[in-house]
C-alpha atoms as a PDB file:
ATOM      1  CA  UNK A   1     126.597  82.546 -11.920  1.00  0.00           C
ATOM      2  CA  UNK A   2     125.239  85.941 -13.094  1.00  0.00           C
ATOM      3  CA  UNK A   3     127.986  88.340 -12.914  1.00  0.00           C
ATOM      4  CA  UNK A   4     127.618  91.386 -10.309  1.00  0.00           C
ATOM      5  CA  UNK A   5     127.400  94.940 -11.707  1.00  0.00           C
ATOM      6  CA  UNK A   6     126.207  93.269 -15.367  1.00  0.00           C
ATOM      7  CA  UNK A   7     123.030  94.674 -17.424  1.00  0.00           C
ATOM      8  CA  UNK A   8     121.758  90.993 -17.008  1.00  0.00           C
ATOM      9  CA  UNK A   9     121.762  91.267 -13.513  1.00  0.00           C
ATOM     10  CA  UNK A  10     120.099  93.771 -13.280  1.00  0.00           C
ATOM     11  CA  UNK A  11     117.500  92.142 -15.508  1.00  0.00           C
ATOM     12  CA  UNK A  12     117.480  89.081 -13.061  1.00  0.00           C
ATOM     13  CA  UNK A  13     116.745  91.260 -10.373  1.00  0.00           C
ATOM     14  CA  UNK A  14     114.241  92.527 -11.934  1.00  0.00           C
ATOM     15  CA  UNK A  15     112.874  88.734 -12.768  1.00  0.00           C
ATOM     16  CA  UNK A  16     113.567  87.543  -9.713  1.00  0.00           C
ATOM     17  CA  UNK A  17     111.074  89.914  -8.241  1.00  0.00           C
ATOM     18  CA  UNK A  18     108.403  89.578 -10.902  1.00  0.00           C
ATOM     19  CA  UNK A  19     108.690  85.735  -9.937  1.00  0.00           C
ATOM     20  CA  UNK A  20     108.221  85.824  -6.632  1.00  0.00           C
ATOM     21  CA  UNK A  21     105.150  88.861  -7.070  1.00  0.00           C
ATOM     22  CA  UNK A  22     103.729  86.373  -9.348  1.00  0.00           C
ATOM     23  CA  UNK A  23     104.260  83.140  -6.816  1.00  0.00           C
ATOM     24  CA  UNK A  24     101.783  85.506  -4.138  1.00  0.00           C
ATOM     25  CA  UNK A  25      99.419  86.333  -6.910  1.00  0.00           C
ATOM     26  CA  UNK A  26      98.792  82.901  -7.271  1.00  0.00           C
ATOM     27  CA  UNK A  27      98.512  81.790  -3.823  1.00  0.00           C
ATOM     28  CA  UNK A  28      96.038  84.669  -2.964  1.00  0.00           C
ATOM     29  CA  UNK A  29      93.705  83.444  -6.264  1.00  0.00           C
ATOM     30  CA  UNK A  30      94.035  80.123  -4.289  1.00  0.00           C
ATOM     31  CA  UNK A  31      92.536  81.483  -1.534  1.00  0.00           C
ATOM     32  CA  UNK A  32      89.037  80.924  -2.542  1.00  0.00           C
ATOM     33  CA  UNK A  33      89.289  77.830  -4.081  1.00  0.00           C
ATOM     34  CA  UNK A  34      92.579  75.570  -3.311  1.00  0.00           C
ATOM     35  CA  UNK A  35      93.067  74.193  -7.464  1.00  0.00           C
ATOM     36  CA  UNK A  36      95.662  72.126  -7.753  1.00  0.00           C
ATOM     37  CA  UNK A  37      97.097  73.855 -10.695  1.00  0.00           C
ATOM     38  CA  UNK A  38      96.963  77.519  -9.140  1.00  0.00           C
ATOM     39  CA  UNK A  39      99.019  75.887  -6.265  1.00  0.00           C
ATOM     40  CA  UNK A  40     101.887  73.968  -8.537  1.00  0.00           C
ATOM     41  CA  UNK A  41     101.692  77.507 -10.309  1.00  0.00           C
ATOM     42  CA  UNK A  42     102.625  79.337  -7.290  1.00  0.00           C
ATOM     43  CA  UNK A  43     104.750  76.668  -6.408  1.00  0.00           C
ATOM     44  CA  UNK A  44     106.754  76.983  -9.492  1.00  0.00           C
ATOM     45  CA  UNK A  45     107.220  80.519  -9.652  1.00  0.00           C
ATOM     46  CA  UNK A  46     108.873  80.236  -6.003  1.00  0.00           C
ATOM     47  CA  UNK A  47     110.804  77.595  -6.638  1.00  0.00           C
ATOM     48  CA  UNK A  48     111.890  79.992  -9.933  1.00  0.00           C
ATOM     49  CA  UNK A  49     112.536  82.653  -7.926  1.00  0.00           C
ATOM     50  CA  UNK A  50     115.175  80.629  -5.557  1.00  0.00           C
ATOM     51  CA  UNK A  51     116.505  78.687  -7.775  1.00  0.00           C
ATOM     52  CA  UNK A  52     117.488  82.147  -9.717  1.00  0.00           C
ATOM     53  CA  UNK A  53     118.322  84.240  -6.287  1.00  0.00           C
ATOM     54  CA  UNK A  54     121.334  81.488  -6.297  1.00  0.00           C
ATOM     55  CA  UNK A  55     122.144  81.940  -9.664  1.00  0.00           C
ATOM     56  CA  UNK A  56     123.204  85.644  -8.468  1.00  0.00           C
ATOM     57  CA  UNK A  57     127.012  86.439  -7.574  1.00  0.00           C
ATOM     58  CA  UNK A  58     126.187  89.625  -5.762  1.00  0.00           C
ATOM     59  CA  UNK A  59     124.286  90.643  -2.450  1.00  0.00           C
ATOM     60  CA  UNK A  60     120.719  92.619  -3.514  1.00  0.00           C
ATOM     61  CA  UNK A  61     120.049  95.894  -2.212  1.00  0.00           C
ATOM     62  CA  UNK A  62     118.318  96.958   0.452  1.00  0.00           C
ATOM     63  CA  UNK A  63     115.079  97.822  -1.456  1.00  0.00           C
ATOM     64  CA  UNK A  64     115.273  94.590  -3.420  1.00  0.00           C
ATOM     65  CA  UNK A  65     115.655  92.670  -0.352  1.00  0.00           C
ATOM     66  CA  UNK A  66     112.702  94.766   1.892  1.00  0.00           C
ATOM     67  CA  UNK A  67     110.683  93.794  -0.983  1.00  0.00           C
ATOM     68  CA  UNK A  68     111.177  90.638  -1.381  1.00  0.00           C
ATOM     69  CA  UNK A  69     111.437  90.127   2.302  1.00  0.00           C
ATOM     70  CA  UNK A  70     107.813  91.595   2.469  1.00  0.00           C
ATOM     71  CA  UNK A  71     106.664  89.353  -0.147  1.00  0.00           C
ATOM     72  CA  UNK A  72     107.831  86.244   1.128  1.00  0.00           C
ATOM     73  CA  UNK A  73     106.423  87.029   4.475  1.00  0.00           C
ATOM     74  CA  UNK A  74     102.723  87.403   3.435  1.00  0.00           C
ATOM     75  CA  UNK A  75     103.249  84.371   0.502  1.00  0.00           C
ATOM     76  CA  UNK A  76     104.652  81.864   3.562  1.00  0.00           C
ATOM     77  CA  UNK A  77     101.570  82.813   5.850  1.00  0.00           C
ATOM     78  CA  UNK A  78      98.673  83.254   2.692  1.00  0.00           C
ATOM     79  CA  UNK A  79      99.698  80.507   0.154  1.00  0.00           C
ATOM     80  CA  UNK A  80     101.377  77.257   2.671  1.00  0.00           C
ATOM     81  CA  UNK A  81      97.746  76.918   3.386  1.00  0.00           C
ATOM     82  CA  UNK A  82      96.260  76.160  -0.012  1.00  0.00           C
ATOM     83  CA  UNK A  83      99.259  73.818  -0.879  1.00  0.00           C
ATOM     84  CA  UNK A  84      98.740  71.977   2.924  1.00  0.00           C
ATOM     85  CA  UNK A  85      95.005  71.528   1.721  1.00  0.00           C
ATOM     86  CA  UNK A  86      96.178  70.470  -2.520  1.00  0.00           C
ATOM     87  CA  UNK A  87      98.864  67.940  -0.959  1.00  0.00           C
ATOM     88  CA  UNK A  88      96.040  66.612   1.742  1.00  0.00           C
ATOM     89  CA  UNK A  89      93.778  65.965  -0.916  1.00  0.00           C
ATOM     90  CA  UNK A  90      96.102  64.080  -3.006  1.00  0.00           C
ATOM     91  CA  UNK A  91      97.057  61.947   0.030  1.00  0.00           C
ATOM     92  CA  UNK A  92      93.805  61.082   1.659  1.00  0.00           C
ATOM     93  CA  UNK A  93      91.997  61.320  -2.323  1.00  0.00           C
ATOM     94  CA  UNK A  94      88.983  62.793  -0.450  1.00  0.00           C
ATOM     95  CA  UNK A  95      88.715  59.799   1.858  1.00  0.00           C
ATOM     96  CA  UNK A  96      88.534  62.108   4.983  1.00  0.00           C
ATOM     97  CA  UNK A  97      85.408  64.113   5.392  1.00  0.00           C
ATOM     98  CA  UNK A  98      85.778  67.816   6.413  1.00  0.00           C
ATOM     99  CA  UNK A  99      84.475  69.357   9.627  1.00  0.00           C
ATOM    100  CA  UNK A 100      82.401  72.633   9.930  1.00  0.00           C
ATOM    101  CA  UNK A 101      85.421  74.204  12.027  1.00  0.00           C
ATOM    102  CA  UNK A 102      87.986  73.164   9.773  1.00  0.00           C
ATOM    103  CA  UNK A 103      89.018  70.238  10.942  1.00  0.00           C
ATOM    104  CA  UNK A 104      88.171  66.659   9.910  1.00  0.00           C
ATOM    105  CA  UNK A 105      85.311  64.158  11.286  1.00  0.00           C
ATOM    106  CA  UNK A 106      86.225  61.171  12.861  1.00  0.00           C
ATOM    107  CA  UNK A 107      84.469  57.954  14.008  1.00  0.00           C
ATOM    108  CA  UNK A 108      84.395  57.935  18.239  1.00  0.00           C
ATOM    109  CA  UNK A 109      87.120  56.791  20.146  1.00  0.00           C
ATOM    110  CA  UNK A 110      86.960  53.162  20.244  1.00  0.00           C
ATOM    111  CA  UNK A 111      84.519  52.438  17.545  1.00  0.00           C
ATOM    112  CA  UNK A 112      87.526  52.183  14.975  1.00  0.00           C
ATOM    113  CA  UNK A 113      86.275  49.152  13.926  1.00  0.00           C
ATOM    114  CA  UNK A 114      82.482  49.323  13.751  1.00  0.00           C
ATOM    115  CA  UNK A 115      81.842  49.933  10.050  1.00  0.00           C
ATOM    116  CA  UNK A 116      78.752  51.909  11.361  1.00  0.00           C
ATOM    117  CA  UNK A 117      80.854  54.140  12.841  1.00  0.00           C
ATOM    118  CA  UNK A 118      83.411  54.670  10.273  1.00  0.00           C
ATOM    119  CA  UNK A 119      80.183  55.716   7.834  1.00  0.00           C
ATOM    120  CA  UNK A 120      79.180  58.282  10.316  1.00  0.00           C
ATOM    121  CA  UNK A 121      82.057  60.048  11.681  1.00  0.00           C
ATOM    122  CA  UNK A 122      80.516  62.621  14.412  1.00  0.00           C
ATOM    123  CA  UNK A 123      83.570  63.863  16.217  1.00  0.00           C
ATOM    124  CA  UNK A 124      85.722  66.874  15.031  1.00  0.00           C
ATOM    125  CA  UNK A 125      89.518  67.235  15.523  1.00  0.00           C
ATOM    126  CA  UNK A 126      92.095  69.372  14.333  1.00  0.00           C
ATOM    127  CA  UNK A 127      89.731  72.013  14.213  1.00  0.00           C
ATOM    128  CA  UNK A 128      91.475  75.709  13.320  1.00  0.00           C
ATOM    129  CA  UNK A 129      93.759  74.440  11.371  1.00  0.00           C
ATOM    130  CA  UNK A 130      93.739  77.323   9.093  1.00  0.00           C
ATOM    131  CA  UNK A 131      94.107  79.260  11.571  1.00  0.00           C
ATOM    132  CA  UNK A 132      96.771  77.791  13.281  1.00  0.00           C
ATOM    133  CA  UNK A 133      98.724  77.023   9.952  1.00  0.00           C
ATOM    134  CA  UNK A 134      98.978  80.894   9.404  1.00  0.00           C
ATOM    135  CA  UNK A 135     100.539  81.470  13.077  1.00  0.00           C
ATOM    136  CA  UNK A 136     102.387  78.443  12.533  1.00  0.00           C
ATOM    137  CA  UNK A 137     103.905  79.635   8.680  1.00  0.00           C
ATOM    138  CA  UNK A 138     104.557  83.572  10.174  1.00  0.00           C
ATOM    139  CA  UNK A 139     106.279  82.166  13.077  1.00  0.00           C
ATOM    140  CA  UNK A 140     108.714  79.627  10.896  1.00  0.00           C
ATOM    141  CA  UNK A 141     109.496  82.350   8.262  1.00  0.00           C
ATOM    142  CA  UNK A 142     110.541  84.659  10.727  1.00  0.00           C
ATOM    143  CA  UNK A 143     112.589  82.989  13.130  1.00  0.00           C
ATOM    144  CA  UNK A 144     114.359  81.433   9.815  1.00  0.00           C
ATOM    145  CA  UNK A 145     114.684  85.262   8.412  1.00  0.00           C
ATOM    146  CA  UNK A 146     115.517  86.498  12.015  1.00  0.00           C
ATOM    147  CA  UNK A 147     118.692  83.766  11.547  1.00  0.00           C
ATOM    148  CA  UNK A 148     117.261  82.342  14.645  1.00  0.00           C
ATOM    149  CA  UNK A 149     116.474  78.631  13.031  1.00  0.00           C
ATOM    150  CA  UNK A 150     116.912  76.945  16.718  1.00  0.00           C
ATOM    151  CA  UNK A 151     113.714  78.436  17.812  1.00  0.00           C
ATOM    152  CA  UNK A 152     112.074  76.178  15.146  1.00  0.00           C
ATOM    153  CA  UNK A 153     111.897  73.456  17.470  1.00  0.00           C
ATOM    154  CA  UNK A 154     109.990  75.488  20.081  1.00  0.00           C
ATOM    155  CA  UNK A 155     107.704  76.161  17.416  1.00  0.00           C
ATOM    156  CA  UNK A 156     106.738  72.390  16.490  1.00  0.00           C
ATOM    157  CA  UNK A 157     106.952  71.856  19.986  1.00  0.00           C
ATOM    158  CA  UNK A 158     104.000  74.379  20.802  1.00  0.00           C
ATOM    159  CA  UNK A 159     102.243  73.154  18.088  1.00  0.00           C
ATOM    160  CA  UNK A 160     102.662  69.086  19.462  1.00  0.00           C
ATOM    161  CA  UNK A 161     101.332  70.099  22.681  1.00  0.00           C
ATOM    162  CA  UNK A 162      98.730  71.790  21.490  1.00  0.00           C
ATOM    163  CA  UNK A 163      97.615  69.190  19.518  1.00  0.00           C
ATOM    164  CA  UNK A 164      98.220  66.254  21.906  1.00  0.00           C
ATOM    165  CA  UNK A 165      94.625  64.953  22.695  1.00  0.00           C
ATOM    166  CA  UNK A 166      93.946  64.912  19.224  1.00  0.00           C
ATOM    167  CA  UNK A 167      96.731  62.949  17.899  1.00  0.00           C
ATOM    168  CA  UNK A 168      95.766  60.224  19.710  1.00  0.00           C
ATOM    169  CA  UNK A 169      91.935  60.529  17.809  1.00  0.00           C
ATOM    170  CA  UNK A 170      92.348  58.696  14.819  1.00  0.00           C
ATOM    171  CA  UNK A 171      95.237  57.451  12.761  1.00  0.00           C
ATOM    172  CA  UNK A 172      93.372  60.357  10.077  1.00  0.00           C
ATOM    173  CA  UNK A 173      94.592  63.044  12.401  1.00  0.00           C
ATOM    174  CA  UNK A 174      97.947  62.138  12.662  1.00  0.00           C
ATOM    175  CA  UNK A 175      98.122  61.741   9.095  1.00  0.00           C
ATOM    176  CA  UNK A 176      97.007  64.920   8.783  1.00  0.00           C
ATOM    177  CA  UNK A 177      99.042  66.656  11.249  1.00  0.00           C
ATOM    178  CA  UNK A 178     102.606  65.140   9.901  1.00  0.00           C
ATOM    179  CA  UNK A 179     101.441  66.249   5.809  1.00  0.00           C
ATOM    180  CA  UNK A 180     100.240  68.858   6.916  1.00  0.00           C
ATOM    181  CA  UNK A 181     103.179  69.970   8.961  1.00  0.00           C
ATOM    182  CA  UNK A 182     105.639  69.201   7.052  1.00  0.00           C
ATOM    183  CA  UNK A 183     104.181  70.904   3.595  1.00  0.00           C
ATOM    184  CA  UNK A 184     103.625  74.250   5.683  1.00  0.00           C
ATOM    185  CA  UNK A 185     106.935  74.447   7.137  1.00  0.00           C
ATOM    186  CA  UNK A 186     108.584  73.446   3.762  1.00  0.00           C
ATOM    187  CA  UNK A 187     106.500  76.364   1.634  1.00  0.00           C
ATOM    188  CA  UNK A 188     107.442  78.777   4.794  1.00  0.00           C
ATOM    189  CA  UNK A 189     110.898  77.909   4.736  1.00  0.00           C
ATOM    190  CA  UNK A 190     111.115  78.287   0.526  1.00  0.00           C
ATOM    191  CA  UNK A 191     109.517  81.741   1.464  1.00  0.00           C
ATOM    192  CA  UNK A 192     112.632  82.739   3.867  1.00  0.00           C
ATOM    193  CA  UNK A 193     114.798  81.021   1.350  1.00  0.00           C
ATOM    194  CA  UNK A 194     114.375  83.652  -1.119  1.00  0.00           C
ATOM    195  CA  UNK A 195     115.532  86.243   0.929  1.00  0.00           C
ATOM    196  CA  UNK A 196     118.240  84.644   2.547  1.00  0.00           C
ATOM    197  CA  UNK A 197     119.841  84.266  -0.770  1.00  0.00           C
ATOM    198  CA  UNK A 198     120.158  87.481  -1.900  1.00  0.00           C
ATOM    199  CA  UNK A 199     120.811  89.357   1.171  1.00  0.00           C
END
């Protein structure tokens, strides 16, 4: 533990902050191309940045926390999406071909096993994912920094519904769905972790 009222931290603060500016610097340079190295970048510097907020004995103050609280808002919603798309990659290894709306092409229902089909996927799901990632990231950091975590299960639960039909698609989409899922609300709840440890 870094003691409270110390010179160093004060300097921690002052790292702690640097490290989590530098984690959104990152993810924004992600933004227009999703590298894999930008992303564990970002990725690092976050998990820096938490991993020293609990290294702190005493509560930040108010303008450390507004900051940071700012910072980990816009990183949740602007950089979970480039590490959802890095970690899809690495899991499909560009097996799944990308739709123009987003989402990903899939053979017809019921031609799953015509290898004709599978070739020529014509049918889009999932489409505004982005999109929906970004609501779905805001929403998760802020019910979690609202100390409201219950309402995370009305969240996923919009989210299910919404998707329903499409689930049922290809086994590609659910695939999709659950990584994708999963790595957004992890980076969003990272985000909110930040905060909630030095507050």
């Amino acid at each position: 533990m870094i003691p409270a009222g110390s010179a160093l931290e004060v300097a921690a603060w002052s790292v702690l902050c640097v490290l989590a500016t530098a984690a959104l610097v990152l993810a924004l340079l992600t933004l227009r191309s999703s590298r894999t190295g930008l992303v564990a970048a970002a990725a690092g510097a976050l998990s820096a940045a938490l991993v020293l907020g609990l290294a702190l004995a005493g509560p930040a103050s108010p303008l450390v926390v507004g900051f940071l609280g700012l910072v980990a808002v816009v990183l949740a919603v602007l950089g979970g999406g480039s590490a959802s798309t890095v970690v899809l990659a690495l899991a499909t290894r560009g097996s799944v071909p990308q739709g123009a709306f987003g989402g990903i092409l899939v053979a017809p229902r019921g031609h799953d096993d015509d290898p004709a089909a599978i070739r020529r996927p014509k049918h889009e799901v999932l489409r505004g994912g982005a999109t929906i990632g970004m609501l779905e990231r805001l929403a998760v950091v802020a019910v979690i920094l609202a100390g409201y975590p219950e309402a995370l299960a009305v969240v996923i639960a919009i989210k299910g519904v919404g998707r329903f039909s499409e689930l049922g698609e290809a086994a590609e989409a659910r695939e999709r769905f659950i990584i994708g899922t999963l790595v957004s609300w992890l980076w969003a709840a990272t985000c909110a972790a930040v905060v909630l440890v030095v507050r």
